[in-house]
Protein backbone atom coordinates (compact mmCIF):
# COMPACT_ATOMS: atom_id res chain seq x y z
CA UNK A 1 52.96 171.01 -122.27
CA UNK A 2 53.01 174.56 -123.85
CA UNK A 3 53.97 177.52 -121.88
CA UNK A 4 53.41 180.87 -123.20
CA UNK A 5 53.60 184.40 -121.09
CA UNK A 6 51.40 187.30 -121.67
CA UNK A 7 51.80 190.45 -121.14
CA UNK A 8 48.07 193.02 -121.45
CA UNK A 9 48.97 196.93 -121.18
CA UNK A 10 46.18 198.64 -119.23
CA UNK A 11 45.82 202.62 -118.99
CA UNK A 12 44.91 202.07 -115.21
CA UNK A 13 47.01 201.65 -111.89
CA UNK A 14 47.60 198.33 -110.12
CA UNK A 15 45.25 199.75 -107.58
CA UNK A 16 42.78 201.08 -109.75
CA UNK A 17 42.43 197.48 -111.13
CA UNK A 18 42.12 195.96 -107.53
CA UNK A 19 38.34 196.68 -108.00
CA UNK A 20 38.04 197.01 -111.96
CA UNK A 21 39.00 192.97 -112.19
CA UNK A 22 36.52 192.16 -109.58
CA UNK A 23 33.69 194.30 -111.20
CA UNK A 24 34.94 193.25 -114.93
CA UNK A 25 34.87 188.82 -114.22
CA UNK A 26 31.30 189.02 -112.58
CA UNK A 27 30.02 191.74 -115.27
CA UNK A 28 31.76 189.54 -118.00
CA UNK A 29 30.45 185.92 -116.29
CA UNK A 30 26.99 186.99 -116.45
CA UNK A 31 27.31 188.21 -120.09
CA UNK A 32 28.70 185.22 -121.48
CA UNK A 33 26.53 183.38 -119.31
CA UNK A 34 23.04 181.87 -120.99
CA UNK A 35 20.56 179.51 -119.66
CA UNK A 36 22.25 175.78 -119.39
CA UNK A 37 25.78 177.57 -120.03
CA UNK A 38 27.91 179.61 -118.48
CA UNK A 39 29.65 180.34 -114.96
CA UNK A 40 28.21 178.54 -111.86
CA UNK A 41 29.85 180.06 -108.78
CA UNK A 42 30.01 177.35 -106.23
CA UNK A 43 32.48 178.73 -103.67
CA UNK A 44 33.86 182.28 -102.80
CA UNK A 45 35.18 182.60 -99.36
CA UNK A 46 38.67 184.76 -97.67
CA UNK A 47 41.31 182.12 -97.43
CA UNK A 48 44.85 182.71 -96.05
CA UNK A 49 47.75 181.19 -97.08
CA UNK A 50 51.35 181.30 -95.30
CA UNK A 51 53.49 182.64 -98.20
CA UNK A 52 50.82 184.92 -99.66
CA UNK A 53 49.18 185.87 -96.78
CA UNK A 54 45.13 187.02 -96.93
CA UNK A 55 43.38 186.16 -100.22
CA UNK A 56 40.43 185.07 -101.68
CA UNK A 57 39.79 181.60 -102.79
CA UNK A 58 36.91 181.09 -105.84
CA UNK A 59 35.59 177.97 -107.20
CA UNK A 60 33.60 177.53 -110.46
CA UNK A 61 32.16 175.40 -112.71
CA UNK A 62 32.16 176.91 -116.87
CA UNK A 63 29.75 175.09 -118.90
CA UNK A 64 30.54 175.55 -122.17
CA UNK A 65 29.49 172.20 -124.79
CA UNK A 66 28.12 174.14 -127.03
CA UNK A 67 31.15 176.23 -127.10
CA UNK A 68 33.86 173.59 -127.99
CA UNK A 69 34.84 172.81 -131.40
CA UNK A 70 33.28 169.95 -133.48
CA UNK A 71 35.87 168.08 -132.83
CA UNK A 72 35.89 167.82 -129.10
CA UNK A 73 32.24 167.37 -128.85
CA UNK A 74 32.64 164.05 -130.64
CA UNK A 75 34.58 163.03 -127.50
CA UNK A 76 32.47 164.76 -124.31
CA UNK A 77 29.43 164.52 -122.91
CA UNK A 78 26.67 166.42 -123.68
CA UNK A 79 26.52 168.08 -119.78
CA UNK A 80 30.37 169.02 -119.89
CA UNK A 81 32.12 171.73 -117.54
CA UNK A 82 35.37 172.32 -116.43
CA UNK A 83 36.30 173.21 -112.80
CA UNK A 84 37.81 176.95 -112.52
CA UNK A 85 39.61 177.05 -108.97
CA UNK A 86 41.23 180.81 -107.87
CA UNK A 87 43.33 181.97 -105.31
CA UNK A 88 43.75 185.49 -105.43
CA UNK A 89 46.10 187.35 -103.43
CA UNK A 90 46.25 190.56 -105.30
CA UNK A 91 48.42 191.61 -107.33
CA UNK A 92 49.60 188.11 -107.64
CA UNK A 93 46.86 185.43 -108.69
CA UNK A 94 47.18 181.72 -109.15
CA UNK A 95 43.81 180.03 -111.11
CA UNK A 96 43.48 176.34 -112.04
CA UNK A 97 41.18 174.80 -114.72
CA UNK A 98 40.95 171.13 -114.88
CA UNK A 99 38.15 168.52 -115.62
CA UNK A 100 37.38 165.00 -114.17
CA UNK A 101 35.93 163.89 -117.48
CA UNK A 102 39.69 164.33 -119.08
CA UNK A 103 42.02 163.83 -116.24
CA UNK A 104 44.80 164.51 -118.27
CA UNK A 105 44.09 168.20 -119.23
CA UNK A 106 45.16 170.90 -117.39
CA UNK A 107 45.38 174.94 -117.18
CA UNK A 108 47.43 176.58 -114.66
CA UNK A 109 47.99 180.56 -114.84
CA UNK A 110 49.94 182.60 -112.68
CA UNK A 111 49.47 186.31 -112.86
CA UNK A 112 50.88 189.19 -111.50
CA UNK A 113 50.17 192.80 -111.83
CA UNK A 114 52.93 195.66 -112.21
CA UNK A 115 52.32 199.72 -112.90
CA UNK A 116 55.14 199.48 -115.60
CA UNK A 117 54.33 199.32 -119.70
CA UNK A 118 55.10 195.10 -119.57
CA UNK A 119 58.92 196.31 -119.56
CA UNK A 120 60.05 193.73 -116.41
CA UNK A 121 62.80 191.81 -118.05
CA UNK A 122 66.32 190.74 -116.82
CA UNK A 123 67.35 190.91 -120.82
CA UNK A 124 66.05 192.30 -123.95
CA UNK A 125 67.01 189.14 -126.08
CA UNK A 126 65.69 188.53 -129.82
CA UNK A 127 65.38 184.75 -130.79
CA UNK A 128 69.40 185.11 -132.14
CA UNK A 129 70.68 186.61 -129.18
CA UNK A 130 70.81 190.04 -130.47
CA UNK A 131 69.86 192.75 -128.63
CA UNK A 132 66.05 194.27 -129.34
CA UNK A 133 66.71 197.98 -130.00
CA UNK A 134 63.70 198.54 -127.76
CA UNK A 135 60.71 197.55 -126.08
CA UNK A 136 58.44 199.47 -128.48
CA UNK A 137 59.97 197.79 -131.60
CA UNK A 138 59.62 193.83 -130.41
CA UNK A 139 55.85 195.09 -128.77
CA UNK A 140 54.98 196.08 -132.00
CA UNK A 141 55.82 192.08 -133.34
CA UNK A 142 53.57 191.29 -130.64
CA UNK A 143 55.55 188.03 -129.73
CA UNK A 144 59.46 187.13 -128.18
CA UNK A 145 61.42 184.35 -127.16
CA UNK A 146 63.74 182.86 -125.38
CA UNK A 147 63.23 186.19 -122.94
CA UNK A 148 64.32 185.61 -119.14
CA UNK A 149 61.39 187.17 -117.33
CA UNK A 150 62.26 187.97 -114.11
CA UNK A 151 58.81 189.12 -112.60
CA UNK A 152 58.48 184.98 -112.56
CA UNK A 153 61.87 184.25 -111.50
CA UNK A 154 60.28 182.21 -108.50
CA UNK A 155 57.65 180.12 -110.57
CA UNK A 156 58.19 176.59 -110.63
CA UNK A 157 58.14 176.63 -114.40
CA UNK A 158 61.00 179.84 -114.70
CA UNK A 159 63.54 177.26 -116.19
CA UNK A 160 60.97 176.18 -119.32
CA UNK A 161 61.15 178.10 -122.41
CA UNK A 162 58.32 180.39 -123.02
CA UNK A 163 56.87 182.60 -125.99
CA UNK A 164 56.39 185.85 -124.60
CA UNK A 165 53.38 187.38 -126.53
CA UNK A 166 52.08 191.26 -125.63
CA UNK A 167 48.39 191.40 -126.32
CA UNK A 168 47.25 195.21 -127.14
CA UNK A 169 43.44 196.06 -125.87
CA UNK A 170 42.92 198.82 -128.13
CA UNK A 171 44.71 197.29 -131.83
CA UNK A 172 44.81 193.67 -131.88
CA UNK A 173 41.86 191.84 -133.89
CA UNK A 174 39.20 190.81 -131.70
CA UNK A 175 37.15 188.19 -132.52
CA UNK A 176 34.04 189.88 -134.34
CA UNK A 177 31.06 187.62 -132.23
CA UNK A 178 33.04 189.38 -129.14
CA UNK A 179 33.30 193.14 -130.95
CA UNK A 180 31.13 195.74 -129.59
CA UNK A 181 31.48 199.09 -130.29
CA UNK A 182 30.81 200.71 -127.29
CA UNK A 183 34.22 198.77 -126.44
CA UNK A 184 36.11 200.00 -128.63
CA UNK A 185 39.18 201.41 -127.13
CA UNK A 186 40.12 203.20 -129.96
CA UNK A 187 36.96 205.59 -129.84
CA UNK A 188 36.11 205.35 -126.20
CA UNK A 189 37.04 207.84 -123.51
CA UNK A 190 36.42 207.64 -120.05
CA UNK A 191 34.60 210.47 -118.70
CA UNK A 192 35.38 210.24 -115.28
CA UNK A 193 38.88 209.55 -115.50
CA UNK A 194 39.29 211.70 -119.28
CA UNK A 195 41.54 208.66 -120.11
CA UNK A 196 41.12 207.36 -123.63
CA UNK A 197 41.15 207.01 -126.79
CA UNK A 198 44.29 205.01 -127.09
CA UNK A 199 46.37 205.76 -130.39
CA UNK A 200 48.56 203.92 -131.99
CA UNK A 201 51.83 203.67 -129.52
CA UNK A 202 49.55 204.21 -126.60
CA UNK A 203 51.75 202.01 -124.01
CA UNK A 204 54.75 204.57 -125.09
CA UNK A 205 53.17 207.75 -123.93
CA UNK A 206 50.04 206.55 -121.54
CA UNK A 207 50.23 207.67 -118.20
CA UNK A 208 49.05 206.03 -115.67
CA UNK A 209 50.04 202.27 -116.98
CA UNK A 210 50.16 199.25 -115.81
CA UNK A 211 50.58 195.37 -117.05
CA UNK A 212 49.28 192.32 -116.06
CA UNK A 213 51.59 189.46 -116.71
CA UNK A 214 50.08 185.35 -117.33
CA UNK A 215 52.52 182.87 -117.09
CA UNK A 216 49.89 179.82 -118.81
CA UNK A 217 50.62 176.36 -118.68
CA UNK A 218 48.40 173.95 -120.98
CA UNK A 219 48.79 170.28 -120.70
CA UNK A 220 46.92 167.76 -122.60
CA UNK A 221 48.95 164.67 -122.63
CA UNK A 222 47.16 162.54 -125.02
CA UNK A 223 49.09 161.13 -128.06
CA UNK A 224 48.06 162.31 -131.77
CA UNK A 225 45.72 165.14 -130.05
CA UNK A 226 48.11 167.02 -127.61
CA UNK A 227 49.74 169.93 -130.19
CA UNK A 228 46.43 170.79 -131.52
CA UNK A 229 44.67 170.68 -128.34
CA UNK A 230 47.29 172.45 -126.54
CA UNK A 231 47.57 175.30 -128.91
CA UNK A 232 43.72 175.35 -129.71
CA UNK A 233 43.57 176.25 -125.53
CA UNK A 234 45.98 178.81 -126.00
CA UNK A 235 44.10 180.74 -128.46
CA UNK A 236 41.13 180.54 -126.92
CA UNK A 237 43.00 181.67 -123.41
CA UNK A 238 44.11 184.57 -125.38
CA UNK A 239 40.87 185.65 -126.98
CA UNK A 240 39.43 185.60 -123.29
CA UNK A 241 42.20 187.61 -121.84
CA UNK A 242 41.89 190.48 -124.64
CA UNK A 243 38.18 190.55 -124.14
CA UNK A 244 38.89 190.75 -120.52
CA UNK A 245 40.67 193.09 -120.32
CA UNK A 246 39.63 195.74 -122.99
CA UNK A 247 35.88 195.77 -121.14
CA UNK A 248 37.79 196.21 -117.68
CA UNK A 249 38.99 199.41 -119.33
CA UNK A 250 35.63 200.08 -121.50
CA UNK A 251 33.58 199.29 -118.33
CA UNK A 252 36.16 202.05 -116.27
CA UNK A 253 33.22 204.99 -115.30
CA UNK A 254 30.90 201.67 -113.90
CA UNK A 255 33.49 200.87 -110.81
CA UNK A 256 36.01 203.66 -110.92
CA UNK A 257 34.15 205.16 -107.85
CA UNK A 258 33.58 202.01 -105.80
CA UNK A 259 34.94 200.74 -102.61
CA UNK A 260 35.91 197.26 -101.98
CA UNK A 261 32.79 196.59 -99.57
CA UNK A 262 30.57 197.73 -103.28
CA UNK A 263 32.06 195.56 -105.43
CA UNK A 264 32.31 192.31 -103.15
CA UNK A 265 28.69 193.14 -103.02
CA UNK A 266 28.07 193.64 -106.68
CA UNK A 267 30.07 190.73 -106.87
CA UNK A 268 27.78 188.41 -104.77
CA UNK A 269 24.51 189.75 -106.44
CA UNK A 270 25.68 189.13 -109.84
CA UNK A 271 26.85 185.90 -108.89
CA UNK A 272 23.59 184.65 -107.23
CA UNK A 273 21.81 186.28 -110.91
CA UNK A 274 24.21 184.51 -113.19
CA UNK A 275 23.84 180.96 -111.04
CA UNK A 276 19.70 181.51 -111.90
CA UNK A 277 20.30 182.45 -115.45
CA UNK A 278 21.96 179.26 -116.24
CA UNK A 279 19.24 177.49 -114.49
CA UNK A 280 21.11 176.54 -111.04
CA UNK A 281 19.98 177.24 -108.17
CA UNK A 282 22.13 176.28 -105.31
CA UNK A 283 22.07 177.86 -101.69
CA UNK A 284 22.85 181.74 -101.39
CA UNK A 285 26.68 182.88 -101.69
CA UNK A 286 27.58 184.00 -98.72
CA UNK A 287 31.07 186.10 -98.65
CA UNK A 288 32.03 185.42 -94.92
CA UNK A 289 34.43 187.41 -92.75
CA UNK A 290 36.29 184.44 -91.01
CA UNK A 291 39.08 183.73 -93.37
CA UNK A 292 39.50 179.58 -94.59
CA UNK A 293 42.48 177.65 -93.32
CA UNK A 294 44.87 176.75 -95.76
CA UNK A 295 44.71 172.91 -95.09
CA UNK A 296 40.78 172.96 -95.81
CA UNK A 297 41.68 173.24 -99.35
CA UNK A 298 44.18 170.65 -101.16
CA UNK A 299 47.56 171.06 -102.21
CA UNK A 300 50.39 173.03 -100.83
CA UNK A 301 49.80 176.64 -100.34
CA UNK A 302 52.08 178.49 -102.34
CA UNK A 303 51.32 176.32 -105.37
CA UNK A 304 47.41 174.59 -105.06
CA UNK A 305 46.49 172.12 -107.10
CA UNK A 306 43.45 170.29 -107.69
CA UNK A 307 43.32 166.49 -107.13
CA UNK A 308 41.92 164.96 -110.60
CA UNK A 309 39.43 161.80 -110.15
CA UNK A 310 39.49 159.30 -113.08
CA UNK A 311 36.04 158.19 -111.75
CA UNK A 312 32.84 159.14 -113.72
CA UNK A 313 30.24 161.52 -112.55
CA UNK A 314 26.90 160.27 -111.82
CA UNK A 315 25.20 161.75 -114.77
CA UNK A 316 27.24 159.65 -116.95
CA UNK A 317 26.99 156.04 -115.36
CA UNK A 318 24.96 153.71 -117.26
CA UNK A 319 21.99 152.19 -115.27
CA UNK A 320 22.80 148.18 -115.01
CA UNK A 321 18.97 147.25 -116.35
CA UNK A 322 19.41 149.04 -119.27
CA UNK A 323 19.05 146.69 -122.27
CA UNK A 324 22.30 146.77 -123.58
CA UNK A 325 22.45 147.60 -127.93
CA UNK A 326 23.23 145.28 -130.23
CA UNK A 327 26.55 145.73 -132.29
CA UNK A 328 25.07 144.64 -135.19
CA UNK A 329 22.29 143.53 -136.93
CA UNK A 330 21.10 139.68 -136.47
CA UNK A 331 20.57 139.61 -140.75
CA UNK A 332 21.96 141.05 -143.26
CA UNK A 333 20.18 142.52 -146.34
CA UNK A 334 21.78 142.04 -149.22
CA UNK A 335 21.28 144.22 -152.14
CA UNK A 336 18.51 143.50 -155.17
CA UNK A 337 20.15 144.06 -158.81
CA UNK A 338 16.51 144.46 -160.27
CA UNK A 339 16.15 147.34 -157.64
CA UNK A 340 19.53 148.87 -157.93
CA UNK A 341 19.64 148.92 -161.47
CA UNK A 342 16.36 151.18 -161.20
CA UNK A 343 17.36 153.34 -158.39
CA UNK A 344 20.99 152.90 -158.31
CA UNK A 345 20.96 152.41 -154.42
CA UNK A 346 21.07 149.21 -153.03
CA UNK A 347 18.20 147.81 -151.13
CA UNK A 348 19.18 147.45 -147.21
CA UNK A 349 21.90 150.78 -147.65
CA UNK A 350 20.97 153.98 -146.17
CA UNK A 351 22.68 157.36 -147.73
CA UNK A 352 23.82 158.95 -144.97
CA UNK A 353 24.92 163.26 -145.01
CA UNK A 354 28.53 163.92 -144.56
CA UNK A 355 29.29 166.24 -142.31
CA UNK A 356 29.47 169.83 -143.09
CA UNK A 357 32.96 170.30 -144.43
CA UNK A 358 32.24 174.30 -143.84
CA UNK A 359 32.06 173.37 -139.94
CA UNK A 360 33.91 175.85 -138.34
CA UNK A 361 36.17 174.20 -135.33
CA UNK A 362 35.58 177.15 -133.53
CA UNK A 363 32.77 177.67 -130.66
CA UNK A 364 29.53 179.05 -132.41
CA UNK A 365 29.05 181.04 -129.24
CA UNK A 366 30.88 182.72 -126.49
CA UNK A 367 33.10 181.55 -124.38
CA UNK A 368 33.71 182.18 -120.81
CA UNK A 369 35.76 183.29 -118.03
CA UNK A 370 39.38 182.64 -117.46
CA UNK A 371 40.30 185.49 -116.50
CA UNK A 372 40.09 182.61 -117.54
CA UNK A 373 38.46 183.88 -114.42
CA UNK A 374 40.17 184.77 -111.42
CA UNK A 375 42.63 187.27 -113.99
């Protein structure tokens, strides 16, 4: 398991960003989203929960083959999508990914969202135990540890250690298939809110602020593969969240002027478009007013998990009157010395390419969703 916290500096309000993360994961699903690939929303209902009270509950299914590294498509199939779940009871959010194909790989992010400058902290403690002569200073090394954060005092993982990493919108690298210049925070200003362009030290001076902080879990408990997989995720989870949230801020003059009834209706139109252009069409989405009962979904309310299934899907059973391959072949060629002595290849070998050593393990394309979805 490897827990890291992040901590993304907005120049919105918490209440502001009510709408803007609505508008910004269906805006951002449907861009990422391509035909075959992408974000299938399968479920988005109201759903109450005792501790949290009224929420939202969101289901969806990320396609993404072509968007894992060489590596793990050796080992998937060639349909492969993992399972987003959400629960969002803004401003604290609780989203799931898991997949029944590798029942032993999880992501589970809690989020909450504070108008401070990512400054909630019990102590300022560097790795030594000294004390950090200020927030600015260890933002500006981007990464801490061994920090008590108390905004997730409550979590069930509060007692693990944690890397505590602050991810700036406007100055850290983004990756350059993701870099567009209209979202450029550096350049852009909003003209409806005159907010913008963010200089260097912006979270020191910006007013309004606000931070949204991800406690992510990533478990892949498979021997020999775990540490890369596990930190591979990670990266990936932070690439999404940067994106995320520097076109929630680019996208600002789109939703600053919407109500909640406009964007849960943008929100189910864009859905309903981004289900066709991936080439699914299941029944309308339907946003109902009659909130779900906690015990129609599983797990315990305050903390929902997803129950995993080491069963197969359908599309991967093997039909029983398929004629099964043979191993190996029933002779064996054996080379000719007249022949290889001409050509220098043995009769009965085939030259077969190696694989492109220039590969990169990275996803060719896009990635997508979560907030890591629900964020």
């Amino acid at each position: 398991m490897l827990l890291k916290e992040y901590r993304i500096c907005m120049p919105l309000t918490v209440e502001e960003y009510r709408i803007g993360q609505l508008y910004m994961i269906s805006k951002h699903s449907h861009e990422q989203s391509d035909r075959g690939e992408g974000v299938e929303v399968v479920q988005n209902e109201p759903f109450e929960d005792p501790a949290h009270g009224q929420g939202q509950f969101t289901e969806k299914r990320v396609y993404l083959n072509s968007k894992l590294p060489s590596w793990a498509r050796a080992v998937v199939p060639n349909i492969f999508y993992v399972t987003e779940k959400a629960w969002n009871y803004y401003p604290y959010t609780i989203t799931e990914y898991t997949c029944s194909f590798l029942p032993k790989f999880s992501i589970h992010i809690e989020t909450k969202y504070e108008d401070n400058k990512g400054s909630n902290d019990n102590a300022e403690q560097a790795t030594d135990g000294t004390q950090t002569a200020e927030l600015g200073t260890d933002m500006q090394g981007q990464t801490g540890r061994d920090r008590e954060s108390q905004i997730f005092s409550d979590s069930d993982n509060k007692d693990q250690e944690r890397e505590v990493c602050f991810v700036d919108i406007a100055y850290d690298e983004i990756p350059e298939r993701y870099y567009k210049e209209s979202e450029d925070l550096r350049y852009f200003k909003s003209e409806k809110t005159s907010r913008g362009m963010l200089q260097e030290g912006w979270r020191d001076t910006q007013e309004p602020i606000m931070c949204s902080y991800k406690l992510v879990t990533v478990k892949f408990e498979v021997w020999g593969l775990q540490t890369r997989v596990e930190q591979f995720v990670h990266k990936v989870v932070r690439d999404v969240l940067l994106l995320g949230h520097r076109q929630a801020f680019a996208w600002v003059d789109e939703w600053i002027d919407m109500t909640m009834d406009e964007v849960r209706e943008y929100e189910r139109t864009i859905q309903e478009a981004t289900n066709e252009k991936i080439g699914i069409f299941p029944p309308p989405i339907s946003i109902s007013e009659m909130p779900l009962s906690s015990c129609t979904l599983s797990g315990p309310a305050s903390a929902p998990t997803t129950p995993l299934c080491s069963d197969a899907p359908e599309f991967l059973s093997v039909p029983k009157d398929r004629a099964r391959k043979k191993s190996a072949p029933e002779t064996l060629t054996l080379p000719d010395a007249a022949a290889q002595n001409q050509s220098g290849v043995p009769q009965g070998s085939m030259l077969v390419p190696l694989p492109n050593q220039n590969h990169s393990p990275w996803p060719s394309s896009d990635s997508d969703q979560a907030e890591l979805g629900g964020e």
